[in-house]
PDB file of N, CA and C in Angstrom:
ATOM      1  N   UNK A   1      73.062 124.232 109.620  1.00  0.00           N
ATOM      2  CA  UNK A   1      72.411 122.997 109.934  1.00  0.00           C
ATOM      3  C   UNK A   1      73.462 121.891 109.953  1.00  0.00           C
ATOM      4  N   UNK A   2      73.923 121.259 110.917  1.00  0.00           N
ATOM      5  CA  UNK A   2      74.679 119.805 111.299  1.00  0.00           C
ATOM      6  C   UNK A   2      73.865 118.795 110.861  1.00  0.00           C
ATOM      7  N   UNK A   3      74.049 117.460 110.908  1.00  0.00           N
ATOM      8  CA  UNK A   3      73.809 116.354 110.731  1.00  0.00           C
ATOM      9  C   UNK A   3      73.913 115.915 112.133  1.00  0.00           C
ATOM     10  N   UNK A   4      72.811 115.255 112.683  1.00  0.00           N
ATOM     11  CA  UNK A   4      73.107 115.247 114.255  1.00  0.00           C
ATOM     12  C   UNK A   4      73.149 113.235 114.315  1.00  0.00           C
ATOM     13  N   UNK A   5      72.518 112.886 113.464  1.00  0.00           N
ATOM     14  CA  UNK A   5      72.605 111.296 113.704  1.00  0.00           C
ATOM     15  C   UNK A   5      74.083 110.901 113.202  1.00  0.00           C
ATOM     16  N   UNK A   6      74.857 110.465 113.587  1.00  0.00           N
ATOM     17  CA  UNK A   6      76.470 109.740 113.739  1.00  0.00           C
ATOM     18  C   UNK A   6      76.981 109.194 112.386  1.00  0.00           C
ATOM     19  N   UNK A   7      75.684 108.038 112.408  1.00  0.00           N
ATOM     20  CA  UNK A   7      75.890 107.242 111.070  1.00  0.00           C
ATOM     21  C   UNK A   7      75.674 107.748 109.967  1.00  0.00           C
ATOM     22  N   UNK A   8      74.462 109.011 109.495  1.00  0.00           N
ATOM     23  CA  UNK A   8      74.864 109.659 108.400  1.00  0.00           C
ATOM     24  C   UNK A   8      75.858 110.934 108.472  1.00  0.00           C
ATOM     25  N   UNK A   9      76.256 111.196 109.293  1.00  0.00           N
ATOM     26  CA  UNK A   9      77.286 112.278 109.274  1.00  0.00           C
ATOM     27  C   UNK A   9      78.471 111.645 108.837  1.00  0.00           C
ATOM     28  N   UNK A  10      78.699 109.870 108.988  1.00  0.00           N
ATOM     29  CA  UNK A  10      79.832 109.307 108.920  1.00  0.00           C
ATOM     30  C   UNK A  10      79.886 109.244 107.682  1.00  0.00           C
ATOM     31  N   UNK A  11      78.358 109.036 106.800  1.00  0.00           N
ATOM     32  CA  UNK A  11      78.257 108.827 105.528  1.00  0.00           C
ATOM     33  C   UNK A  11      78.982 109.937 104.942  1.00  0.00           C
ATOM     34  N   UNK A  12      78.383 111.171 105.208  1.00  0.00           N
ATOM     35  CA  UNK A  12      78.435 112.238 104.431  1.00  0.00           C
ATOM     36  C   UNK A  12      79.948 113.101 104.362  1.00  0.00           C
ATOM     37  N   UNK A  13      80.512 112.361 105.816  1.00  0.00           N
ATOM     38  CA  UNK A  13      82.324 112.613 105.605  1.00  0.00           C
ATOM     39  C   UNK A  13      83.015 111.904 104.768  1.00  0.00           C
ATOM     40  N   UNK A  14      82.630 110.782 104.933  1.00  0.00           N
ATOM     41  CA  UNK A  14      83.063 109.480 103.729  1.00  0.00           C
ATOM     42  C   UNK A  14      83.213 110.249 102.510  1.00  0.00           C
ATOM     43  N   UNK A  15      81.809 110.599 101.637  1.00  0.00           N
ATOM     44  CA  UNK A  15      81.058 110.630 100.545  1.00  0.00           C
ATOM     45  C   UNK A  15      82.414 111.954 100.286  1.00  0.00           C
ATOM     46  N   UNK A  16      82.709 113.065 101.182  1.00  0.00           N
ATOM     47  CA  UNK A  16      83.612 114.401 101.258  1.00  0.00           C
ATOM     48  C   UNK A  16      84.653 113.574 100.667  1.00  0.00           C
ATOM     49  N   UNK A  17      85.449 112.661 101.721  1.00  0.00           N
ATOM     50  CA  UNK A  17      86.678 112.714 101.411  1.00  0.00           C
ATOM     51  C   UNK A  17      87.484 111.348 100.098  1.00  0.00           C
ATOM     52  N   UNK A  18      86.196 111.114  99.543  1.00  0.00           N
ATOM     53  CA  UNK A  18      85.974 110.070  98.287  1.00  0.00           C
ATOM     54  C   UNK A  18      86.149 111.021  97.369  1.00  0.00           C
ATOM     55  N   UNK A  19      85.492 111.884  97.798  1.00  0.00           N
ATOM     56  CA  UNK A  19      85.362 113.314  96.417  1.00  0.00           C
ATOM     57  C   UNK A  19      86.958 113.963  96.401  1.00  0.00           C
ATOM     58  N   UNK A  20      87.193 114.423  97.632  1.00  0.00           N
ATOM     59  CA  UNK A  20      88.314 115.303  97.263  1.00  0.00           C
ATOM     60  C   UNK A  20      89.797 114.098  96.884  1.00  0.00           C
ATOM     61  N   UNK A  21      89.636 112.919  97.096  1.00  0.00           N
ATOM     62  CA  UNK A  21      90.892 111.918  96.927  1.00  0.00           C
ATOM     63  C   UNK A  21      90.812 111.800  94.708  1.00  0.00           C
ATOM     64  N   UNK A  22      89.377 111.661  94.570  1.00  0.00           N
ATOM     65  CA  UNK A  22      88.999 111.294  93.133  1.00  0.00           C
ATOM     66  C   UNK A  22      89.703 113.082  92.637  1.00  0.00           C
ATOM     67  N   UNK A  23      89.194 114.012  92.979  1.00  0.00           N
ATOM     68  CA  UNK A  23      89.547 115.713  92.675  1.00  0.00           C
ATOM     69  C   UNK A  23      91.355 115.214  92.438  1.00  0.00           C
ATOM     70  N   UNK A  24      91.996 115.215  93.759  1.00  0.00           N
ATOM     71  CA  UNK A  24      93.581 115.353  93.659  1.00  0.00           C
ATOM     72  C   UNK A  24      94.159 114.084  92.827  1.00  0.00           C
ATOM     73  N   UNK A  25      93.489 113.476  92.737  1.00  0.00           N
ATOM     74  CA  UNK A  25      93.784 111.943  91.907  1.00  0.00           C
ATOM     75  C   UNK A  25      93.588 111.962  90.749  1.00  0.00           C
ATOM     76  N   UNK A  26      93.049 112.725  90.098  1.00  0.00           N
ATOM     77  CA  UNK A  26      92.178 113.089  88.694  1.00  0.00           C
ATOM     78  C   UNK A  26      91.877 111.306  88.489  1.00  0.00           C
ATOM     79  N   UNK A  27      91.044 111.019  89.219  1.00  0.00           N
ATOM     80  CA  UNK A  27      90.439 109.960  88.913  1.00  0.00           C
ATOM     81  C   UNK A  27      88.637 110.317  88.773  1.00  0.00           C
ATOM     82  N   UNK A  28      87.714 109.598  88.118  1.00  0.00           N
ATOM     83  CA  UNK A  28      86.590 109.706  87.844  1.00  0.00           C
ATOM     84  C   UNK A  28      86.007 109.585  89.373  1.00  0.00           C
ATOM     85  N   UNK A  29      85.048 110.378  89.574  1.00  0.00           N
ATOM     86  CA  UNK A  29      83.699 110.747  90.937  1.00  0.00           C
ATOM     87  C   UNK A  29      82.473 110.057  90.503  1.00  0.00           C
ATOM     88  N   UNK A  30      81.832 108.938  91.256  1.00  0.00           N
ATOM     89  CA  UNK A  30      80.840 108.614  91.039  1.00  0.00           C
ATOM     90  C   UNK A  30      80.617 108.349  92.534  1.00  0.00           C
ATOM     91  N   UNK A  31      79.050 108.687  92.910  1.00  0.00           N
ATOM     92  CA  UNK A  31      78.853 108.546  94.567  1.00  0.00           C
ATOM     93  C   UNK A  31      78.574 107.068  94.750  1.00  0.00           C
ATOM     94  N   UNK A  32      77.787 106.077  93.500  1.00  0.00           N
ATOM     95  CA  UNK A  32      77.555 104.904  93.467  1.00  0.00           C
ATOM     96  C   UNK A  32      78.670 104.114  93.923  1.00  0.00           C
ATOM     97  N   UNK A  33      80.119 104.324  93.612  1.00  0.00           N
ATOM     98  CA  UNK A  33      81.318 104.114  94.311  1.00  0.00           C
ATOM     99  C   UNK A  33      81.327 103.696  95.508  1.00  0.00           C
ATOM    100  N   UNK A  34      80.875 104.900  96.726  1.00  0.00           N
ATOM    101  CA  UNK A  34      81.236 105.014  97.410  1.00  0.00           C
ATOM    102  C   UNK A  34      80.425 103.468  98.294  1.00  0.00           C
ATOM    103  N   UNK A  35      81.626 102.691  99.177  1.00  0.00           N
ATOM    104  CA  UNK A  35      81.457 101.489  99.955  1.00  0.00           C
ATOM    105  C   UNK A  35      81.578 100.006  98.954  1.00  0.00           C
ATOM    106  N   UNK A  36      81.603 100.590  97.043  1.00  0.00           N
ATOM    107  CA  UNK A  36      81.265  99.227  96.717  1.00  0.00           C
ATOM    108  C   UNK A  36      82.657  98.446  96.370  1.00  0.00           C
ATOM    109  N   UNK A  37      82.785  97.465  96.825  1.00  0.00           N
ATOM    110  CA  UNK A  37      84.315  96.725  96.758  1.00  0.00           C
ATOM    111  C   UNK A  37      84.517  96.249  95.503  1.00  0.00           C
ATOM    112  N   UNK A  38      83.658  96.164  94.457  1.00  0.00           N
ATOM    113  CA  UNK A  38      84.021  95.769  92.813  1.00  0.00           C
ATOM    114  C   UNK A  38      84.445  97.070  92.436  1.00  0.00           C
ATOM    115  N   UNK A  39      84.423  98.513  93.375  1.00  0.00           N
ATOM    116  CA  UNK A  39      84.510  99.381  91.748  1.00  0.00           C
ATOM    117  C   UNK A  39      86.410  99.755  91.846  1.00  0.00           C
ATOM    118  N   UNK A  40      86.555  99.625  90.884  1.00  0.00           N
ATOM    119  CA  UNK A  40      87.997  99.914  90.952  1.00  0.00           C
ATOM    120  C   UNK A  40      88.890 101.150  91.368  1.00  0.00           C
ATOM    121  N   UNK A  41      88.339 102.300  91.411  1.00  0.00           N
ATOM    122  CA  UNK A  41      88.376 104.014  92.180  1.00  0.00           C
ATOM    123  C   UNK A  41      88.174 103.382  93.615  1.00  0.00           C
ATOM    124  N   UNK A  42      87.213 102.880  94.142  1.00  0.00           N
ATOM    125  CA  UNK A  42      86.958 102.505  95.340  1.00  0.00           C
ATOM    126  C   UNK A  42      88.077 101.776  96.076  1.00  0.00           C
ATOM    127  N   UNK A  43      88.454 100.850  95.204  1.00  0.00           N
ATOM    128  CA  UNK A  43      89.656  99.797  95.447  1.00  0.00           C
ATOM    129  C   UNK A  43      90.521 100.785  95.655  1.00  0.00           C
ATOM    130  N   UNK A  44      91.178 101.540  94.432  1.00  0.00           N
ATOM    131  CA  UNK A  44      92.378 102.369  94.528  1.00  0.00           C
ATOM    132  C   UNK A  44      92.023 103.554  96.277  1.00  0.00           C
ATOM    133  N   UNK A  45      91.248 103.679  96.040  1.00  0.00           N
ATOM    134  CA  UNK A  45      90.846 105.165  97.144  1.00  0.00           C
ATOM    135  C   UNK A  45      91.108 103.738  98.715  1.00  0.00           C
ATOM    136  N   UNK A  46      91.082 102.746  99.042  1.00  0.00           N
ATOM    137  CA  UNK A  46      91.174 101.832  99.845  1.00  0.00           C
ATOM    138  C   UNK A  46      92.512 102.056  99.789  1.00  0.00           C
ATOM    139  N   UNK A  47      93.091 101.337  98.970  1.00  0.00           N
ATOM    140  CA  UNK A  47      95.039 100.933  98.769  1.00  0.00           C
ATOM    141  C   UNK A  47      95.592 102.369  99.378  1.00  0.00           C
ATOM    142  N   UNK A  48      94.955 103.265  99.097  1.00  0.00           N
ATOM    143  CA  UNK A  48      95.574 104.772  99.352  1.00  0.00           C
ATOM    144  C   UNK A  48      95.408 105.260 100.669  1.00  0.00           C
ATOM    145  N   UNK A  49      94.522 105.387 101.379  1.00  0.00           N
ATOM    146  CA  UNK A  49      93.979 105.374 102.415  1.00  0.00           C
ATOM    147  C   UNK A  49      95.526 104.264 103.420  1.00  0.00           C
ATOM    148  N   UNK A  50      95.561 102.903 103.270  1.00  0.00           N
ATOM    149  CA  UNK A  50      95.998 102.408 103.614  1.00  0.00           C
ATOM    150  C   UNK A  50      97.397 102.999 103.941  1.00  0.00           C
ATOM    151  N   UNK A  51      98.073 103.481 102.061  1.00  0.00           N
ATOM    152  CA  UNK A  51      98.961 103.923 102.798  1.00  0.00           C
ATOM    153  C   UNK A  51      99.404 104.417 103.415  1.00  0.00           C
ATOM    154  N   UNK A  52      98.032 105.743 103.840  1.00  0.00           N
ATOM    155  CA  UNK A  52      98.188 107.216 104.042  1.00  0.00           C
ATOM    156  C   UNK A  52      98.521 106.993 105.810  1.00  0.00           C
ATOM    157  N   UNK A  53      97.818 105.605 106.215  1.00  0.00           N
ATOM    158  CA  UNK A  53      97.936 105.382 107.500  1.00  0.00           C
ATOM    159  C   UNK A  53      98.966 104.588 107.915  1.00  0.00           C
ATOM    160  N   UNK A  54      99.715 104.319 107.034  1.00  0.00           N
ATOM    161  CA  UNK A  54     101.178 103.195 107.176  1.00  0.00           C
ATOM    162  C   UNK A  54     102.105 104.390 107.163  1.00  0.00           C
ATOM    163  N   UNK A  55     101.996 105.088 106.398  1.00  0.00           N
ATOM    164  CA  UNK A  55     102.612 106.916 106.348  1.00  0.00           C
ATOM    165  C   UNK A  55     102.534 107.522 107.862  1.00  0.00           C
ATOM    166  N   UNK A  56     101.787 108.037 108.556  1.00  0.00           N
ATOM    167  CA  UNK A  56     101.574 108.492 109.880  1.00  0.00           C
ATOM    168  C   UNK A  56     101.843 107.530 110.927  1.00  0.00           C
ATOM    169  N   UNK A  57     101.637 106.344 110.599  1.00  0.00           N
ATOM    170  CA  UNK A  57     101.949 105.466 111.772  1.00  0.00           C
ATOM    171  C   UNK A  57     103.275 105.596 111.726  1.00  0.00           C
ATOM    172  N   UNK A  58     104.326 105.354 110.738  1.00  0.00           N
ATOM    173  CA  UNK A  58     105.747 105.818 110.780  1.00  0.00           C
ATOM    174  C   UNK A  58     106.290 106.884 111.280  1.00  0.00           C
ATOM    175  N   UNK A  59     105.513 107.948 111.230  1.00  0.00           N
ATOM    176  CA  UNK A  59     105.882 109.256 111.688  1.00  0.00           C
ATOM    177  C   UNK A  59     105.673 109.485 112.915  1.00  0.00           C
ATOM    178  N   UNK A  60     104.866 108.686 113.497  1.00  0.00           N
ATOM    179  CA  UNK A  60     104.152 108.930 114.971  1.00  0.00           C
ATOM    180  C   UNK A  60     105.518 107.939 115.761  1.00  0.00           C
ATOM    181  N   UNK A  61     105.925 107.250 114.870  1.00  0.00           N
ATOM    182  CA  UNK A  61     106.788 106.110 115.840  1.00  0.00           C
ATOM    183  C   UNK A  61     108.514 106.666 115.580  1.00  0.00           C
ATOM    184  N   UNK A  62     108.728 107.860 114.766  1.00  0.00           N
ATOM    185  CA  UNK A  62     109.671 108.627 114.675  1.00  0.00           C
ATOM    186  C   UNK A  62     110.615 108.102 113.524  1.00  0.00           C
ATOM    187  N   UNK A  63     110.172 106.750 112.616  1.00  0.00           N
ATOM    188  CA  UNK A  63     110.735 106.106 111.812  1.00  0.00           C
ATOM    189  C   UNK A  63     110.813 106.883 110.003  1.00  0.00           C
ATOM    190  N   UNK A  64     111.801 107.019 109.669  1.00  0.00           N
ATOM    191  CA  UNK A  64     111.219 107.220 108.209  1.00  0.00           C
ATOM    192  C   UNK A  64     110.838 106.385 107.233  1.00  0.00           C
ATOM    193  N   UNK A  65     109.911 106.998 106.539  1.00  0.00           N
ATOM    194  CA  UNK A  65     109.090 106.133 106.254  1.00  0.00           C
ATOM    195  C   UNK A  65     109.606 106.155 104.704  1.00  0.00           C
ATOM    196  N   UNK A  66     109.841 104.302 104.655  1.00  0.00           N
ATOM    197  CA  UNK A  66     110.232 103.791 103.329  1.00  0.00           C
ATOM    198  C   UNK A  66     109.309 103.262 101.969  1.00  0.00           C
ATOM    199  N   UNK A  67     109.316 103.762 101.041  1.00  0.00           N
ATOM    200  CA  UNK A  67     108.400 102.241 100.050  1.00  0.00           C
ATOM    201  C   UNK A  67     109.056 101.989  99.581  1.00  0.00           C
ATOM    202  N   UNK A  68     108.632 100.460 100.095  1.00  0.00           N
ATOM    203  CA  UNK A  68     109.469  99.493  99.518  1.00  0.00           C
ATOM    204  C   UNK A  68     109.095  99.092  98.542  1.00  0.00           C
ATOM    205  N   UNK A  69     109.872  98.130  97.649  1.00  0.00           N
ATOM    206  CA  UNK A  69     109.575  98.031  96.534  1.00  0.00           C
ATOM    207  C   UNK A  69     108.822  96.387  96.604  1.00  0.00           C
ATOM    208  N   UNK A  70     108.298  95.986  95.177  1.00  0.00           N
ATOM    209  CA  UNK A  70     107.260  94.633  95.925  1.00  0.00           C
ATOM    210  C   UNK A  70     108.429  93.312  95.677  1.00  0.00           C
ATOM    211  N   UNK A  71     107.953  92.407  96.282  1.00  0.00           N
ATOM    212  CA  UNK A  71     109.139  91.460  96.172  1.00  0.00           C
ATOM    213  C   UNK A  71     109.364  90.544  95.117  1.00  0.00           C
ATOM    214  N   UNK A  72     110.486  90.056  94.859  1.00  0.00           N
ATOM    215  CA  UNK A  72     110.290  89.170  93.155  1.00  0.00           C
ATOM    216  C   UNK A  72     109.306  87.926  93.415  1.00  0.00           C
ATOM    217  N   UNK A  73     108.087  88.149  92.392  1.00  0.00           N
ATOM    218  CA  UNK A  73     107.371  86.651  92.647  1.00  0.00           C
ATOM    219  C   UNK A  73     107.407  85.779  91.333  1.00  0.00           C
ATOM    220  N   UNK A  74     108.352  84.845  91.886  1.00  0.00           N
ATOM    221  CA  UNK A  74     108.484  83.706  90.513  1.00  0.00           C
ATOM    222  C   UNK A  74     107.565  83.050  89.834  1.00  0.00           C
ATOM    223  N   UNK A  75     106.228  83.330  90.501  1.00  0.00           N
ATOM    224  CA  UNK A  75     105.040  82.714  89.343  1.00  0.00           C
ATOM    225  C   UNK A  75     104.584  83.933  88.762  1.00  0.00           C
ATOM    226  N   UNK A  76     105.192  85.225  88.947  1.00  0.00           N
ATOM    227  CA  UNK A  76     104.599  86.380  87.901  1.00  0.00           C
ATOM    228  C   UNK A  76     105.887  86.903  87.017  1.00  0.00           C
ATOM    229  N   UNK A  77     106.935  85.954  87.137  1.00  0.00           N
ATOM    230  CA  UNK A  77     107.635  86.415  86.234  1.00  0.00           C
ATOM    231  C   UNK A  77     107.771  86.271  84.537  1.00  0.00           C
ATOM    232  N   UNK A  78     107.860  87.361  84.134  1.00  0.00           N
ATOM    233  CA  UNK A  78     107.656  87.689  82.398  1.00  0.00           C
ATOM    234  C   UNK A  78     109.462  87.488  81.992  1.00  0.00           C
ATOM    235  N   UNK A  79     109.019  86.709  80.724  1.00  0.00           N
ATOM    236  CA  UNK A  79     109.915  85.894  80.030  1.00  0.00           C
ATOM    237  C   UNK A  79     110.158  87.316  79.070  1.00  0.00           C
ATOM    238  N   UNK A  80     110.993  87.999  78.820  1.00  0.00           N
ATOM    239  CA  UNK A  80     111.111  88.811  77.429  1.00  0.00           C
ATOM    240  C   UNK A  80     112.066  87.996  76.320  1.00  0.00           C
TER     241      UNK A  80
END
């Protein structure tokens, strides 16, 4: 049996690949998560995603792909 309407099939790939990122992440699975922008797994599973496509876009354009590191910001700097 498929899922033949678009928008819940989109759901139910989503809902898949939330699960298996939380699995390889050993981060906590909750489906309530999934779409809500306060939960913090959600946030992280976003940031990741992001990179995963800043990752392939490099590769597709034949570049290697760097992380960089973040830049010095003088109003977050810690006094030791």
């Amino acid at each position: 049996m498929s899922i033949e309407n678009p928008t819940v099939r989109k759901v139910f790939d989503d809902l898949d690949k939330f699960r298996d990122y939380c699995r390889f992440e050993a981060k906590p699975f909750n489906e309530k998560a999934l779409y809500n922008n306060e939960d913090p797994v959600w946030i992280a599973y976003n940031k990741w995603q992001g990179w995963m496509r800043a990752k392939a876009r490099s590769a597709k354009e034949g570049k290697p792909f760097v992380n960089r590191p973040r830049k010095d910001r003088p109003h977050q700097k810690r006094e030791y």
